[in-house]
Protein backbone atom coordinates (compact mmCIF):
# COMPACT_ATOMS: atom_id res chain seq x y z
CA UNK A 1 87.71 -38.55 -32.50
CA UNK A 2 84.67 -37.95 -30.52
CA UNK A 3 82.39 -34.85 -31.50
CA UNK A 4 82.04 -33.00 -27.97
CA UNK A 5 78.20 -32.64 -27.78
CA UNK A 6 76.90 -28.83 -26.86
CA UNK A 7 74.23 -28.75 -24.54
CA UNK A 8 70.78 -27.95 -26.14
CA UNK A 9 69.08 -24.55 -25.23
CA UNK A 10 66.35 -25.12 -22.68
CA UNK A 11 63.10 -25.06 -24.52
CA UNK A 12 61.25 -22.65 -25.43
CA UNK A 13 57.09 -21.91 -23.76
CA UNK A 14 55.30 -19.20 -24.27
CA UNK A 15 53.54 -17.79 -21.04
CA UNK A 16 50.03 -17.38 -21.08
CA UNK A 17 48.70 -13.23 -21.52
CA UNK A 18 47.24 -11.47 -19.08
CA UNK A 19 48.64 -10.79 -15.67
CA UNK A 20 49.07 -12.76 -12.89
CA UNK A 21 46.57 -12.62 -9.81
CA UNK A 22 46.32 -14.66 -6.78
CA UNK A 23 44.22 -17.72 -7.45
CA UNK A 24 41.96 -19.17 -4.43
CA UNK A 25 44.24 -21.40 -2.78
CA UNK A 26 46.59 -18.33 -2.71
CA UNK A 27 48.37 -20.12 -5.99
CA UNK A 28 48.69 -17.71 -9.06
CA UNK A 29 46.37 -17.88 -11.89
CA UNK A 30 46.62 -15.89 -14.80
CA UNK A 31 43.49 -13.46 -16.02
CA UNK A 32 42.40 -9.93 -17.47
CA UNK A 33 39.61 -7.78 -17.18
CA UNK A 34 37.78 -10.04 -19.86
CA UNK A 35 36.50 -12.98 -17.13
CA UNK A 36 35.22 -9.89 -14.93
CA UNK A 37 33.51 -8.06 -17.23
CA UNK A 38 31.63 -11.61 -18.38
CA UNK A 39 30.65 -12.83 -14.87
CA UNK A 40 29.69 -9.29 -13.19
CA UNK A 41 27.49 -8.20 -16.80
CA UNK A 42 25.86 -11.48 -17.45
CA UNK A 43 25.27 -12.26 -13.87
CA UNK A 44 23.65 -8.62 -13.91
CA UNK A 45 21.28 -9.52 -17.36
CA UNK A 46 19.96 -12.59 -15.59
CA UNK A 47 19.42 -10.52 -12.07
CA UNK A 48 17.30 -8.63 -14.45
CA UNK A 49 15.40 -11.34 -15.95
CA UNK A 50 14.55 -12.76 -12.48
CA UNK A 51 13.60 -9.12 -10.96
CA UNK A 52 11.21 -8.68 -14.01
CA UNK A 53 9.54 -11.87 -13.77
CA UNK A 54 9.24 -11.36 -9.49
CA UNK A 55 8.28 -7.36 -10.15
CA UNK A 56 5.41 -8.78 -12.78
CA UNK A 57 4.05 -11.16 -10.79
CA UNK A 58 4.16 -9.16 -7.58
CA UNK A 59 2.14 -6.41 -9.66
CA UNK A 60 -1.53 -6.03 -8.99
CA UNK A 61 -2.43 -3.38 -11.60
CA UNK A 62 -5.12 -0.58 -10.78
CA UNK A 63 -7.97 -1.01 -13.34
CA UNK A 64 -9.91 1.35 -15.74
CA UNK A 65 -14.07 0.93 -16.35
CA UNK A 66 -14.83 1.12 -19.84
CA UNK A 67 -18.02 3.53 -19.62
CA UNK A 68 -20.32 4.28 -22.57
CA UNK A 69 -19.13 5.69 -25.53
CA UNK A 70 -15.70 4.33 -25.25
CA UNK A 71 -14.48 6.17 -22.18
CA UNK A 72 -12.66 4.93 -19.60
CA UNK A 73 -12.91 5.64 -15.63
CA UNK A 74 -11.04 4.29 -13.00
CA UNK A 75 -12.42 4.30 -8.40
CA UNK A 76 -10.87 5.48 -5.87
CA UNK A 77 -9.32 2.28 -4.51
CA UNK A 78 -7.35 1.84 -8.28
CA UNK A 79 -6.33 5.20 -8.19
CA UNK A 80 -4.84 4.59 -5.02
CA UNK A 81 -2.84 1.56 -6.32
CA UNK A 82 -1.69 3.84 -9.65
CA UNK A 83 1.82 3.75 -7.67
CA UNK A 84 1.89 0.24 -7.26
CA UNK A 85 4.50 -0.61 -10.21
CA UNK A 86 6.78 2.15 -9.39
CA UNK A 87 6.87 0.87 -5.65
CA UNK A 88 7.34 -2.77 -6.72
CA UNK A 89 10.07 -1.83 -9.06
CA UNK A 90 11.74 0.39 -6.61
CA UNK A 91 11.50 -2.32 -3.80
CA UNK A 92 13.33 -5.00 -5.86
CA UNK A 93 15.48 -2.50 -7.30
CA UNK A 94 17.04 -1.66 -3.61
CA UNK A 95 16.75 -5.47 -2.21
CA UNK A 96 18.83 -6.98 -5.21
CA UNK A 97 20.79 -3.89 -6.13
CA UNK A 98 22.39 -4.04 -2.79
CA UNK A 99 22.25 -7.80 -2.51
CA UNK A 100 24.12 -8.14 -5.65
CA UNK A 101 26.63 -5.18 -5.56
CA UNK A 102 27.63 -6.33 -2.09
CA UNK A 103 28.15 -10.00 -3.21
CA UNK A 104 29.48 -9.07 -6.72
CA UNK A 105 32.16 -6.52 -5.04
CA UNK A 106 32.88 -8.96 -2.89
CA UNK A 107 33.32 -12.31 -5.05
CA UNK A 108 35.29 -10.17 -7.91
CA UNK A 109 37.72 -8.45 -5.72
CA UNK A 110 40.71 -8.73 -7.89
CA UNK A 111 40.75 -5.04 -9.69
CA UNK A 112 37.83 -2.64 -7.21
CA UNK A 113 38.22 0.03 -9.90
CA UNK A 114 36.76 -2.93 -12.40
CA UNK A 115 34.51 -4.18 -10.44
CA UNK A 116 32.91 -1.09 -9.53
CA UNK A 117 32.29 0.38 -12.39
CA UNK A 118 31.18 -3.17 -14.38
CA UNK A 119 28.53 -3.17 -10.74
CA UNK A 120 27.32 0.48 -11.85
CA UNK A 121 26.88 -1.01 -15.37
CA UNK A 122 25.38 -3.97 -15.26
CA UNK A 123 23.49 -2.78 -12.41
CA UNK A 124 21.98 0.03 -15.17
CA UNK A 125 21.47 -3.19 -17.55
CA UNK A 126 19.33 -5.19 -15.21
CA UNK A 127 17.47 -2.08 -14.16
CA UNK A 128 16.25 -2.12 -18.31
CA UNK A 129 16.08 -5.39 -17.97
CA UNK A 130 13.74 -5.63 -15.72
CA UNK A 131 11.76 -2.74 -17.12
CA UNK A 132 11.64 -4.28 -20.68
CA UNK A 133 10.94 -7.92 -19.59
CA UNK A 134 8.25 -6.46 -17.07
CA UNK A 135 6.36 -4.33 -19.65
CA UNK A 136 6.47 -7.25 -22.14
CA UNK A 137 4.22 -9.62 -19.50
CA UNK A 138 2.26 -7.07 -17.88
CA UNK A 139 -1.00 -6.25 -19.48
CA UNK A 140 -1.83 -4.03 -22.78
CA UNK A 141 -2.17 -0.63 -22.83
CA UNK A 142 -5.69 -0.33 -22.16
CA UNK A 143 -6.24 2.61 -24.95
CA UNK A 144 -5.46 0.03 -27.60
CA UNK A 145 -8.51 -2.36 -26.32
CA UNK A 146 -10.84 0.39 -25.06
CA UNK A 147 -12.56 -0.07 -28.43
CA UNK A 148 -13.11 -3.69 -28.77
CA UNK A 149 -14.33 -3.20 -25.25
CA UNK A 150 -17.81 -3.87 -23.68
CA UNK A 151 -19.25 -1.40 -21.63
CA UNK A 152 -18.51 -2.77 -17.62
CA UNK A 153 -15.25 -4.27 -18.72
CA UNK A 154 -11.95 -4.19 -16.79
CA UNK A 155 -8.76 -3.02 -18.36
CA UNK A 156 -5.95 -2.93 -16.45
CA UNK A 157 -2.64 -0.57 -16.47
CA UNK A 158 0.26 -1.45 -17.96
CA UNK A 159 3.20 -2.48 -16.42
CA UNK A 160 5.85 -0.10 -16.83
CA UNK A 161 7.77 2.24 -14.34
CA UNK A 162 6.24 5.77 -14.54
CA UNK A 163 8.65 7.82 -12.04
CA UNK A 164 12.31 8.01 -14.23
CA UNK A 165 13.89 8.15 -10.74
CA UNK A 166 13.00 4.21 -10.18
CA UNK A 167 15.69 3.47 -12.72
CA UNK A 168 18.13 5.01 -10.61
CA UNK A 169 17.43 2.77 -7.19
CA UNK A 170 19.17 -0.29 -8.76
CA UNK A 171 22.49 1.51 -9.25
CA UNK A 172 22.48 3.54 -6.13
CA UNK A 173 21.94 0.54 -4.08
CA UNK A 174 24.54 -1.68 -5.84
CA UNK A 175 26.97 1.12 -5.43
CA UNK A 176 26.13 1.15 -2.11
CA UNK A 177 26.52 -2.85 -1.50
CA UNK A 178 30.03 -1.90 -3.46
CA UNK A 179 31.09 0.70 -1.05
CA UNK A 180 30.25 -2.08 2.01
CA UNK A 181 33.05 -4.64 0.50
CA UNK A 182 35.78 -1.96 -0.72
CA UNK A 183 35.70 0.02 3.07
CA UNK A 184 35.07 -3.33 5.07
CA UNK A 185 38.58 -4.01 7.02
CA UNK A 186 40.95 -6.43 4.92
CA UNK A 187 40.63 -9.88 6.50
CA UNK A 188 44.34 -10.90 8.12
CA UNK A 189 46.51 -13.49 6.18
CA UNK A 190 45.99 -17.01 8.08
């Protein structure tokens, strides 16, 4: 007598979590809001890190006169560049906020909604980024050497951002570059 043989149940595989989204070759790949939120903050902290180093060595700070009796004075040519760190700031602010929230919108298209709002963060991130990183290079706060300081000697001002609006220019701009991708026509299937 033969045994009649039943067929085996097909086996079992467990699908990988997290929806699935178009891949690049138009394939589907599987992914969740975790690989966005990595690429668009971190790529945001080290857009920071460069804009502070370019924002501190683009800096030429106005300069106090240490006069006698531990006073300090400052001429009219470094009052006139008092502005100078707040106009850097806000100049690479605009330039890479837009830059980046054009070509982050663009490159991490899957969920808009995401992506914009991770752009308005980590655009907010690299804007105290660069402040932080910027103030950390620039010179000392010339009240704390005034008096160890010669008469005649040059102290310059700090680096730091003294307008609050600056902080702002990085996120308005990215939004901006943002806005660009998500009401740019859809480009036709091939």
């Amino acid at each position: 007598m033969t045994s009649a043989s039943s067929p085996l149940p097909p086996p079992l595989h467990e699908e990988p979590a997290g929806p699935v989204v178009p891949g690049p070759d138009g394939g589907a790949r599987r992914g969740g809001a975790l690989p966005d939120v990595v690429a668009v903050l971190g790529t945001y902290v080290a857009l920071g890190v460069v804009a502070g180093l370019l924002w501190w060595a683009l800096y030429d700070p106005a300069e106090f006169t240490v006069t006698r009796g531990g006073g300090v004075t400052m001429g009219e040519v470094d009052l006139g560049k008092r502005f100078n760190a707040d106009a850097w700031y806000a100049v690479i602010a605009a330039v890479l906020g837009l830059v980046s929230g054009t070509v982050v919108s663009w490159w991490r298209s899957r969920d808009p909604l995401l992506t914009t709002v991770l752009v308005l963060l980590g655009s907010g991130m690299a804007a105290g980024v660069m402040s932080v990183l910027g103030g950390w290079l620039g010179p000392a706060d010339p009240q704390q050497v005034v008096a160890s300081a010669e008469v005649g000697a040059r102290l310059a001002v700090p680096l730091s951002v003294d307008a609050a609006v600056c902080y702002l220019v990085w996120p308005v701009t990215a939004l901006i570059g943002c806005l660009v991708v998500l009401w740019s026509p859809p480009t036709p299937p091939e």
